[in-house]
Protein backbone atom coordinates (compact mmCIF):
# COMPACT_ATOMS: atom_id res chain seq x y z
CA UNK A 1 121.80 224.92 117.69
CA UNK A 2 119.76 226.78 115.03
CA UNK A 3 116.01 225.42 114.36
CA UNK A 4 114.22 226.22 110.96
CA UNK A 5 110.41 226.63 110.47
CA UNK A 6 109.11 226.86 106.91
CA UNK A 7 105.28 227.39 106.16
CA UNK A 8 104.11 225.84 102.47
CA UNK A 9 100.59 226.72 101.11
CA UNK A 10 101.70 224.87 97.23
CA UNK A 11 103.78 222.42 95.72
CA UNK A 12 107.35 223.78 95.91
CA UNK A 13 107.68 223.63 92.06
CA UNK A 14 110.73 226.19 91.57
CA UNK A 15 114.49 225.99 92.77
CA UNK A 16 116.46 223.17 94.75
CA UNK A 17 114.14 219.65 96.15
CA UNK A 18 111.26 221.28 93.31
CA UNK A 19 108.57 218.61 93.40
CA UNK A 20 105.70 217.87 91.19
CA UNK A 21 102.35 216.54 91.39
CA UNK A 22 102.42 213.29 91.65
CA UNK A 23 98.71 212.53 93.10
CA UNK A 24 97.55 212.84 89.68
CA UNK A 25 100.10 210.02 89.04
CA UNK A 26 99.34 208.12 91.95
CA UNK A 27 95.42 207.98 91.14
CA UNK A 28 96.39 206.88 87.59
CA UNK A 29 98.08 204.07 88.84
CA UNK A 30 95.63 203.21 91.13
CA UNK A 31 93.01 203.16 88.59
CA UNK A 32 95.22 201.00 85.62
CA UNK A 33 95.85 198.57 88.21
CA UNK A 34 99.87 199.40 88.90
CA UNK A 35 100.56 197.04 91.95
CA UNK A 36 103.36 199.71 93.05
CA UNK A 37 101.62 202.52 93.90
CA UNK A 38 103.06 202.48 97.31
CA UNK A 39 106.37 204.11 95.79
CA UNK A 40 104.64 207.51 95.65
CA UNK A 41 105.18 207.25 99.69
CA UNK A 42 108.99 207.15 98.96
CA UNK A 43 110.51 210.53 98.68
CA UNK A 44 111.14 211.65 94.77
CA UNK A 45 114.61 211.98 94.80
CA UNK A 46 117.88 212.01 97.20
CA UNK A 47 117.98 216.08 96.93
CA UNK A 48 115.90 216.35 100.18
CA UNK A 49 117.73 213.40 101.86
CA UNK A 50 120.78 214.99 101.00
CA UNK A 51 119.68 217.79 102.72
CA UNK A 52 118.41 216.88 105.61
CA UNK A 53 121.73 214.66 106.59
CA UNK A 54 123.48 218.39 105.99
CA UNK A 55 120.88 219.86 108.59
CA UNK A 56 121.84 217.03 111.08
CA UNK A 57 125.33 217.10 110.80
CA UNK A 58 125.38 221.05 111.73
CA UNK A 59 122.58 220.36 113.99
CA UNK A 60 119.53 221.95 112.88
CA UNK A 61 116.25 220.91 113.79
CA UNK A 62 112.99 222.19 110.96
CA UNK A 63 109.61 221.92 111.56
CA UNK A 64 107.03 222.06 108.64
CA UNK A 65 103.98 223.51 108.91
CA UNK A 66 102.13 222.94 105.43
CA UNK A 67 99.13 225.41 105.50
CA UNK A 68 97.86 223.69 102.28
CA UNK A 69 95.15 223.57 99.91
CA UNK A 70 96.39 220.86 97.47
CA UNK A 71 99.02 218.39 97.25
CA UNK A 72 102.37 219.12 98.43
CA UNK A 73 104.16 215.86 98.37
CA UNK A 74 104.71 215.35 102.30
CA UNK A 75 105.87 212.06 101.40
CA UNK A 76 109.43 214.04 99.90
CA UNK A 77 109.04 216.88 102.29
CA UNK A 78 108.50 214.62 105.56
CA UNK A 79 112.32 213.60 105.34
CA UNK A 80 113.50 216.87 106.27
CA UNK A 81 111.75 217.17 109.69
CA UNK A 82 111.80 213.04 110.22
CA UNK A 83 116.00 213.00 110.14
CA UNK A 84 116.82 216.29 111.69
CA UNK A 85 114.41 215.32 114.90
CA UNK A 86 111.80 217.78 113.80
CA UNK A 87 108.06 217.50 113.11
CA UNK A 88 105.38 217.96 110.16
CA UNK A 89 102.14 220.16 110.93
CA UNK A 90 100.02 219.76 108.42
CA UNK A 91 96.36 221.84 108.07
CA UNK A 92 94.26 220.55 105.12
CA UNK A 93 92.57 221.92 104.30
CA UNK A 94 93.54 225.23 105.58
CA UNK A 95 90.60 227.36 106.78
CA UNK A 96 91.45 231.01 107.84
CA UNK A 97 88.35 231.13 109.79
CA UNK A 98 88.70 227.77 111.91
CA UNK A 99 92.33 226.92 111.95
CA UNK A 100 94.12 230.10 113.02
CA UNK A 101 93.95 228.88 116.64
CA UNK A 102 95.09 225.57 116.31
CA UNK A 103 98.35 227.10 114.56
CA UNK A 104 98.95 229.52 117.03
CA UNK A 105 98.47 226.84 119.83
CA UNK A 106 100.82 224.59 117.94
CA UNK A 107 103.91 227.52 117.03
CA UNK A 108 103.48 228.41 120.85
CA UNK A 109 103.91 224.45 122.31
CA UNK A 110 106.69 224.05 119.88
CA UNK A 111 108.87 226.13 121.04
CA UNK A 112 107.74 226.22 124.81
CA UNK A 113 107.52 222.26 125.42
CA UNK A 114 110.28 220.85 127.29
CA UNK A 115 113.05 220.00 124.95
CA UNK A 116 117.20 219.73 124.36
CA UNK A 117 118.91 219.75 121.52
CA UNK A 118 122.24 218.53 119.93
CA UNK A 119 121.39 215.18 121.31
CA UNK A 120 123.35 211.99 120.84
CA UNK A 121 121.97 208.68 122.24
CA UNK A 122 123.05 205.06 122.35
CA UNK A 123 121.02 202.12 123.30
CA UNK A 124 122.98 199.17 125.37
CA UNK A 125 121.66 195.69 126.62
CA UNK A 126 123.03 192.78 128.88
CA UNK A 127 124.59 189.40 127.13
CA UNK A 128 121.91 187.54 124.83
CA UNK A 129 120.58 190.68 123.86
CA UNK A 130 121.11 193.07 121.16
CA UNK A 131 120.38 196.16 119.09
CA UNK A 132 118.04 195.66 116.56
CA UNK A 133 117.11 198.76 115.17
CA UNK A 134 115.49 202.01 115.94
CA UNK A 135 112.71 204.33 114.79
CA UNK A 136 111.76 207.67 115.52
CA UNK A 137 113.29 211.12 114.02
CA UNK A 138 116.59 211.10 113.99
CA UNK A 139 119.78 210.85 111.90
CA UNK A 140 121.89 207.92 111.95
CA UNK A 141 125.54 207.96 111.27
CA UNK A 142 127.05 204.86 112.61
CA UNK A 143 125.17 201.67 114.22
CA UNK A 144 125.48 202.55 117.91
CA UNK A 145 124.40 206.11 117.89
CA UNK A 146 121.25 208.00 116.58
CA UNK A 147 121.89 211.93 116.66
CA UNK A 148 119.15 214.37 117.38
CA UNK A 149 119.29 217.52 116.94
CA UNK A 150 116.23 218.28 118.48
CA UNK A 151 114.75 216.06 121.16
CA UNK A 152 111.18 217.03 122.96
CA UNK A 153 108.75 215.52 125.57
CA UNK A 154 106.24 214.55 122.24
CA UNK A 155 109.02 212.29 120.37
CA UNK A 156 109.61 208.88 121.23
CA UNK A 157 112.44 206.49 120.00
CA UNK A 158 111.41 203.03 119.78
CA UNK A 159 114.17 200.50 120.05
CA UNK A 160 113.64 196.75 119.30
CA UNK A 161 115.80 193.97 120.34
CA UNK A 162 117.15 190.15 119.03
CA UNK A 163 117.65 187.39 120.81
CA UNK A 164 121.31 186.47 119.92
CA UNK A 165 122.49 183.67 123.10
CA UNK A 166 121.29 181.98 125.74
CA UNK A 167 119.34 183.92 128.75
CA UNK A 168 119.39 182.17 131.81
CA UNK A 169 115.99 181.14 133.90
CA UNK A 170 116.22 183.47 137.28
CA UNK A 171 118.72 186.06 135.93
CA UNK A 172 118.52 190.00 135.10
CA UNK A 173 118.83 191.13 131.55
CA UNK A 174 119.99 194.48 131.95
CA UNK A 175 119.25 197.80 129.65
CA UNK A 176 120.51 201.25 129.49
CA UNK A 177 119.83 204.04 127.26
CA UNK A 178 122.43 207.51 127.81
CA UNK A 179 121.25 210.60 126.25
CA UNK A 180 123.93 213.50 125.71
CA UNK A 181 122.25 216.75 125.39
CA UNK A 182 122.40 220.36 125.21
CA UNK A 183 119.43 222.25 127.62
CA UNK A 184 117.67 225.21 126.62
CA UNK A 185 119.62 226.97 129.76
CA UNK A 186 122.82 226.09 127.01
CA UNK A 187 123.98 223.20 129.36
CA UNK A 188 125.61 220.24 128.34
CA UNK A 189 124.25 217.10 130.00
CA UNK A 190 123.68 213.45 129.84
CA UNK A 191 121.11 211.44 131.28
CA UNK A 192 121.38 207.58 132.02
CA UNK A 193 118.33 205.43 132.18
CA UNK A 194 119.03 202.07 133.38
CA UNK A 195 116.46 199.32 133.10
CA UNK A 196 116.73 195.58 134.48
CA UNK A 197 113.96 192.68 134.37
CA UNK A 198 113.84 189.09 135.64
CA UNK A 199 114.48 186.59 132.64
CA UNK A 200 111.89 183.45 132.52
CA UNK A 201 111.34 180.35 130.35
CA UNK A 202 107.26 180.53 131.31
CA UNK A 203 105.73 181.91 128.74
CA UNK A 204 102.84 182.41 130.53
CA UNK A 205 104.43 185.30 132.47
CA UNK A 206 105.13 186.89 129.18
CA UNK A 207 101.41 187.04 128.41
CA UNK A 208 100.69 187.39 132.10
CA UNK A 209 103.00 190.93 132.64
CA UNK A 210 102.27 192.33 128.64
CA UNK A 211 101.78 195.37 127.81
CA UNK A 212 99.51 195.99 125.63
CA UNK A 213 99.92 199.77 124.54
CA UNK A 214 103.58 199.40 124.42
CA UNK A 215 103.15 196.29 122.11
CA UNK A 216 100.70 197.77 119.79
CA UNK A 217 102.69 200.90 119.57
CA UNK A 218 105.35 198.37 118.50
CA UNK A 219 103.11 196.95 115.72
CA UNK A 220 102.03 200.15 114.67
CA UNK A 221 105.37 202.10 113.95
CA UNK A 222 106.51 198.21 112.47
CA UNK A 223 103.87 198.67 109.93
CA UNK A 224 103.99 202.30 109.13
CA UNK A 225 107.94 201.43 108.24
CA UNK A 226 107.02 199.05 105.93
CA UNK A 227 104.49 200.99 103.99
CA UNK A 228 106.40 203.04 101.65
CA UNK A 229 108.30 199.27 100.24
CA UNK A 230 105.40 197.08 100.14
CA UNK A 231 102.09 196.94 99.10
CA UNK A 232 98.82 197.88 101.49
CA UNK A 233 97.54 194.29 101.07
CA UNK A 234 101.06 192.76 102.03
CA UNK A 235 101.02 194.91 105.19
CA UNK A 236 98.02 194.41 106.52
CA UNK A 237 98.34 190.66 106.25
CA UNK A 238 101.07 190.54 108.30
CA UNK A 239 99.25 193.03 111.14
CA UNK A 240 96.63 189.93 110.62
CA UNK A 241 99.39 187.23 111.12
CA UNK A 242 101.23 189.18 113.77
CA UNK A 243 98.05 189.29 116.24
CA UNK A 244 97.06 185.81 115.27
CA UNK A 245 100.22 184.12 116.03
CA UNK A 246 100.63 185.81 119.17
CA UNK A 247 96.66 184.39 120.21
CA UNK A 248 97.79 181.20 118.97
CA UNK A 249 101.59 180.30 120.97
CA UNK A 250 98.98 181.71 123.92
CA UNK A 251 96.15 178.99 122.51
CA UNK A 252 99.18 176.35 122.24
CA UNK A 253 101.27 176.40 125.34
CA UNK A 254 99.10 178.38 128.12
CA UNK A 255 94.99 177.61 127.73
CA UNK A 256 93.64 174.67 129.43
CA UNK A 257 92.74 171.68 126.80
CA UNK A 258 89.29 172.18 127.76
CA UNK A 259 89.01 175.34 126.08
CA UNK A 260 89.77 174.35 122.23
CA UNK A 261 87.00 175.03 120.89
CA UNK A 262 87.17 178.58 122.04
CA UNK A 263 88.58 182.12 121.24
CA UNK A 264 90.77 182.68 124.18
CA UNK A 265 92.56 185.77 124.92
CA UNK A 266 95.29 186.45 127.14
CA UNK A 267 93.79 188.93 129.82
CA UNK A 268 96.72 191.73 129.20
CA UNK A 269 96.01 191.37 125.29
CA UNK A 270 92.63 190.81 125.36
CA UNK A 271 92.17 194.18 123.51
CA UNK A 272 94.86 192.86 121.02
CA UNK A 273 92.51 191.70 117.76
CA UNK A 274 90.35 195.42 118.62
CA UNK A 275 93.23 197.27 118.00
CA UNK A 276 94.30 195.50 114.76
CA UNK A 277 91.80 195.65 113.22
CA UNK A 278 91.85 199.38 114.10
CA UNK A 279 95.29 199.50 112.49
CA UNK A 280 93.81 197.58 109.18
CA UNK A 281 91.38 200.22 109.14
CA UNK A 282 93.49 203.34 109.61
CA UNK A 283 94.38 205.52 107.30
CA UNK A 284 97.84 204.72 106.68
CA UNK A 285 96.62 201.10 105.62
CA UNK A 286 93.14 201.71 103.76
CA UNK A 287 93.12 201.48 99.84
CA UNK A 288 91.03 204.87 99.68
CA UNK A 289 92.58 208.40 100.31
CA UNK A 290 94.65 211.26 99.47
CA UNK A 291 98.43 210.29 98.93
CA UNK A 292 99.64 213.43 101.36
CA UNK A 293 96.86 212.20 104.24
CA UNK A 294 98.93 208.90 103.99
CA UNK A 295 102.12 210.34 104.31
CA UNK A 296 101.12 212.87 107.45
CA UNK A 297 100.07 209.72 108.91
CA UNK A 298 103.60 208.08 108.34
CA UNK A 299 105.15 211.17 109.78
CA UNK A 300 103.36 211.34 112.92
CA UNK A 301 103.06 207.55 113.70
CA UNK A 302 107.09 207.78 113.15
CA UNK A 303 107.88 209.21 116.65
CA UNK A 304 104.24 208.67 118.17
CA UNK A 305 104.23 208.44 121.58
CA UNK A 306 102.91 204.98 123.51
CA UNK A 307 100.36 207.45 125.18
CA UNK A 308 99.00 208.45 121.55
CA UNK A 309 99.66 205.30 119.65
CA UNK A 310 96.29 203.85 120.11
CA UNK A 311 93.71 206.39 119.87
CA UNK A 312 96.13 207.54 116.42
CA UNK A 313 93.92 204.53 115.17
CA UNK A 314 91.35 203.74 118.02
CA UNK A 315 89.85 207.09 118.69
CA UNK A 316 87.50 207.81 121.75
CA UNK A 317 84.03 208.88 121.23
CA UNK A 318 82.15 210.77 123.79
CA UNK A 319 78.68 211.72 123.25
CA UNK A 320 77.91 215.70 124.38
CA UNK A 321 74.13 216.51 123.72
CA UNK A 322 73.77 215.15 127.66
CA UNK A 323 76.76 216.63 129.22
CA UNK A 324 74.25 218.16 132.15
CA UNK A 325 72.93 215.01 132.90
CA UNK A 326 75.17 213.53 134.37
CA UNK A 327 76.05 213.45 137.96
CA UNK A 328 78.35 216.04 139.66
CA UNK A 329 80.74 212.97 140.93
CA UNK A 330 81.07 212.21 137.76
CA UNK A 331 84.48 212.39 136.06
CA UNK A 332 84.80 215.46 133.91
CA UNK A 333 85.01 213.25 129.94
CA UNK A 334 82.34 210.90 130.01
CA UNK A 335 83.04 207.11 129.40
CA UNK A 336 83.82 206.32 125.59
CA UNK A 337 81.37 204.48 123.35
CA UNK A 338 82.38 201.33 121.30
CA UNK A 339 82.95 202.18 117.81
CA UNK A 340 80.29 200.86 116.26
CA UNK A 341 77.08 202.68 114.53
CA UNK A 342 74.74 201.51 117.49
CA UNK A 343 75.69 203.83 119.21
CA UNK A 344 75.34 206.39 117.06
CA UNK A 345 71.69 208.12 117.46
CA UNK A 346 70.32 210.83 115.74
CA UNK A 347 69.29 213.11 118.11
CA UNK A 348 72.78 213.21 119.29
CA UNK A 349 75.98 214.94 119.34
CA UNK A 350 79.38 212.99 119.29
CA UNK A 351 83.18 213.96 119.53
CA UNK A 352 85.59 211.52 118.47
CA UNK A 353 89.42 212.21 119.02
CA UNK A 354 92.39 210.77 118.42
CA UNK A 355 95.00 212.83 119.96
CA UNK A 356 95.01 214.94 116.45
CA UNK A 357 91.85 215.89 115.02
CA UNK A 358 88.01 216.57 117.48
CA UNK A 359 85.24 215.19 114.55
CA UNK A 360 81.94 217.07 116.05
CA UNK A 361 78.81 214.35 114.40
CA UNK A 362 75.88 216.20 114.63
CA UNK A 363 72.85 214.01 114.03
CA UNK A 364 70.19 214.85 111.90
CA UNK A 365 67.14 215.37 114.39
CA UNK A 366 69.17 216.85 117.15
CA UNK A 367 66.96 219.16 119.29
CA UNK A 368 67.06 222.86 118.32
CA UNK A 369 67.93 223.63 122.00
CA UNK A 370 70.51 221.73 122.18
CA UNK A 371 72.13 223.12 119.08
CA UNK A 372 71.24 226.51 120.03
CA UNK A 373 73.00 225.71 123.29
CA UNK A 374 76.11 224.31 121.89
CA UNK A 375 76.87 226.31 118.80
CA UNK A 376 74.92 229.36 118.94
CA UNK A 377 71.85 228.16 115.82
CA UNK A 378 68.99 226.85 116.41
CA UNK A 379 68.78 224.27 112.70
CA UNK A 380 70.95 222.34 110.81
CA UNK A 381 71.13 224.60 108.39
CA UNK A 382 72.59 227.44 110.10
CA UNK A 383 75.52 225.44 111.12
CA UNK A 384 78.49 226.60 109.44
CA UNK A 385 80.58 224.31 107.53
CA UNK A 386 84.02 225.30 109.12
CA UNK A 387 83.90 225.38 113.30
CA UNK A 388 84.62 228.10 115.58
CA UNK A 389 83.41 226.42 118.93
CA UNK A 390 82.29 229.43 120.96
CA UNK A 391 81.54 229.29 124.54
CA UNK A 392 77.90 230.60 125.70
CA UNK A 393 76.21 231.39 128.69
CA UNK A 394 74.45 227.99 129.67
CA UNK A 395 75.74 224.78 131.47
CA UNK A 396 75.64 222.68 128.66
CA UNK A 397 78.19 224.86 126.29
CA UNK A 398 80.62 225.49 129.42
CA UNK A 399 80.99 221.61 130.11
CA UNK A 400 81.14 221.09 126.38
CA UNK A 401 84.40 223.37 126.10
CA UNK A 402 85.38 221.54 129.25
CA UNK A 403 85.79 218.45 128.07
CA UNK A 404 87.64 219.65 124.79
CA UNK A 405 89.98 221.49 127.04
CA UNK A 406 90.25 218.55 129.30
CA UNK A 407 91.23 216.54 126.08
CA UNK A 408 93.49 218.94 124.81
CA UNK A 409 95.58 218.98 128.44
CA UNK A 410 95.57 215.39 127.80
CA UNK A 411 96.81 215.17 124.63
CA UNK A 412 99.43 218.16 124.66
CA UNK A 413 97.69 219.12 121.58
CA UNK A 414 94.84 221.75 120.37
CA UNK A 415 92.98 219.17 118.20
CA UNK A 416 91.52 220.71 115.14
CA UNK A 417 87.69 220.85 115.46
CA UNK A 418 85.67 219.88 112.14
CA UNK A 419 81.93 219.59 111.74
CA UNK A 420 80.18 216.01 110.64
CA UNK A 421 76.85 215.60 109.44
CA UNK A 422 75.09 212.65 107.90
CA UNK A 423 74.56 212.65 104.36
CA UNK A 424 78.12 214.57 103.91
CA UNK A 425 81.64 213.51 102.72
CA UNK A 426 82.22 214.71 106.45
CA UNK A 427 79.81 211.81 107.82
CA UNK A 428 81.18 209.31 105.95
CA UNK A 429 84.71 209.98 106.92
CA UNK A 430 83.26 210.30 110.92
CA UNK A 431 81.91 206.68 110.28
CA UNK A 432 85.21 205.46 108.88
CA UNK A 433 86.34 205.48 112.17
CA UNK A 434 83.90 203.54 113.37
CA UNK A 435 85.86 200.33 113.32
CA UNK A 436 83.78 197.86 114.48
CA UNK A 437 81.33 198.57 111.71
CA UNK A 438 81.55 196.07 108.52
CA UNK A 439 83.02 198.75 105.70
CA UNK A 440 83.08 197.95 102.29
CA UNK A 441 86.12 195.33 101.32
CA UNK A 442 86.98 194.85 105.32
CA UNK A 443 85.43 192.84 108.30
CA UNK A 444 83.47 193.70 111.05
CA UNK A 445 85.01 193.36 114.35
CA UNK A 446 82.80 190.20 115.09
CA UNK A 447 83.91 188.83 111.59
CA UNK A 448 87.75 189.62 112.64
CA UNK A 449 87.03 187.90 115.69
CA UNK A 450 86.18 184.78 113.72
CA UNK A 451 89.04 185.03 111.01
CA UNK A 452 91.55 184.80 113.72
CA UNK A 453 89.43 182.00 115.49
CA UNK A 454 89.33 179.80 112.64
CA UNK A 455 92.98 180.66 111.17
CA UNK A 456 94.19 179.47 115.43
CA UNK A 457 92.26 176.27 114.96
CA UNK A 458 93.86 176.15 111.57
CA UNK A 459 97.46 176.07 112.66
CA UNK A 460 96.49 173.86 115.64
CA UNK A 461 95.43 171.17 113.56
């Protein structure tokens, strides 16, 4: 097995797979009105298809790590890492002062996380089941097998199912997934995962025994596949439909008559409308936003984990101004916040994370001690635009850089650090992710929550 890494700080404009700018194109469209602009998404041309399938087929895995200052087309490049089972890093933009760590941190897990490579796996199921389709980062050949190869502990293959006969009320449907693989000890091996659950026609134990994150996570990679074909619109109206069907077969055959008039929510997907309206809010499906931004996000969210899927587009905020105040029995990250301005103050200091970036808000009328405490300045004004979080000799900075680590262990991931203040393209973009907020052309969470109520009642009628 051979692995490839190639670093890109421009457009690759000369030789074989040469690409040109097409953001320029893309905000032209965008701006005349061309109801296709989602096509920029799609790779340019078969040359770095054509490619990749070549990688695969000799087995070699590339990373991309785009150290970039301007466009470089990650929709075309992505295709390489996505089919060969590798991965895009992507730093924009690149800061040599801030972001030298967080490369290091990410060559060293690469190549140290636990991994195998020259993979082959196949996907069975019982009778009335079968194979739908897959997605991750792989290469497919022929419709039983997906080849990898490169397979690590921070991919995941999703595999979805059809209902194609009868299942019968009290059986098993059984599931098995075999992995062939080569170790890094040069081993060949295979590993069988067998899987079997009790078949019911109650449809109340469906909603009873859901899983939420594993259902979202299904949504989410569902969406991001249909992206690049459709238009943003199209796909977040069928996020909308998806969630309100599901609260509405719950409404229809499993909530008491009494409770018609109500929004009622399954108590395993109770979260459910929160997190799609998350996902309508994302990145990958707002109208505003850099083409390659888009097309990182398709990347990752194309072998996300189940762990990572949700705070990808549901981040966790955690204020950090009162660290030392709270009690020693405590658990070491504080509770989250909601994600709404509320709870935003500004004497605070905030970091939201979503398993990628750490957004540091610093509020306008923080206290001078506190900033002196956590990055070294005592004003606003001496905070430097790119972040080197340092680690002083107080309490307050020590359980600050405890947390991040703590969220970084978490995460398998350094999370690139970036400075937010109000007033700055950097505090709007922190308040984008604020999704309960109303933001201009989309609904507030308790607006959502009364779409969906009112398109149930709808159908029910």
């Amino acid at each position: 097995m051979d692995a490839g890494e190639g670093r890109c700080n421009v457009l690759p404009s000369v030789g074989v797979g040469s690409l040109s700018a097409r953001d320029t194109e893309g905000r032209a469209n965008i701006s005349t009105g061309d109801k296709e602009p989602h096509k920029l998404l799609q790779p340019v041309d078969k040359t770095l298809k054509t490619m990749a399938l070549e990688f695969a087929e000799y087995q070699v895995c590339v990373d991309v790590f785009l150290t970039a200052q301007t466009y470089v087309d990650i929709a075309s490049i992505s295709v390489v890492p996505n089919t060969t089972g590798g991965q895009v890093y992507y730093y924009y933009p690149f800061s040599a002062h801030s972001d030298p760590a967080k490369l290091f941190n990410d060559l060293i897990w690469n190549i140290s996380r636990p991994q195998g490579f020259e993979a082959v796996m196949r996907v069975r199921s019982s009778q009335g089941l079968q194979v739908q389709d897959y997605f991750g980062n792989f290469c497919k050949r022929v419709p039983t097998d997906i080849d990898l190869p490169s397979i690590d502990s921070d991919k995941t293959v999703m595999v979805t199912f059809k209902h194609d006969d009868k299942l019968q009320e009290n059986s098993e449907c059984g599931f098995q997934c075999a992995l062939l693989y080569t170790s890094v000890f040069g081993q060949r091996r295979i590993r069988v995962m067998n899987l079997s659950l009790p078949c019911t026609n109650m449809l109340s134990n469906l909603f009873r025994y859901a899983d939420l994150e594993t259902q979202f996570s299904c949504f989410l990679k569902q969406a991001a596949n249909g992206i690049p074909t459709t238009t943003l619109l199209h796909i977040r109206e069928e996020v909308t439909n998806t969630c309100i069907n599901i609260l509405q077969s719950y409404r229809k055959y499993c909530a008491s008559v009494s409770s018609s008039g109500q929004l009622i929510l399954p108590e395993a997907l109770k979260l459910l409308p929160l997190y799609t309206l998350a996902l309508i809010k994302s990145i990958g499906l707002r109208n505003e936003g850099r083409l390659d931004d888009r097309s990182y996000w398709l990347s990752l969210v194309s072998s996300v984990s189940v762990l990572l899927a949700v705070p990808m587009v549901f981040p966790r905020l955690i204020p950090i101004h009162d660290l030392t105040s709270r009690g020693d029995d405590d658990s070491l990250i504080p509770s989250p916040l909601m994600l709404n301005s509320e709870n935003i103050h500004d004497d605070g200091v905030y970091l939201l994370e979503n398993g990628e970036d750490g957004l540091i808000y610093v509020g306008n009328s923080v206290d001078p001690t506190i900033l002196k405490q956590i990055f070294g300045v005592s004003s606003l004004a001496a905070l430097p635009n790119q972040l080197v979080l340092g680690q002083f000799d107080n309490e307050l900075s020590r359980k600050v850089n405890e947390v991040i680590n703590e969220i970084r262990r978490q995460r398998c991931s350094y999370l690139r650090l970036r400075l937010c203040r109000r007033g700055e393209p950097s505090g709007d973009f922190f308040r984008s992710f604020l999704v309960e907020d109303k933001a201009p052309g989309g609904l507030s969470y308790v607006e959502f929550l009364v779409h969906v109520h009112r398109q149930i009642q709808s159908k029910m009628t």
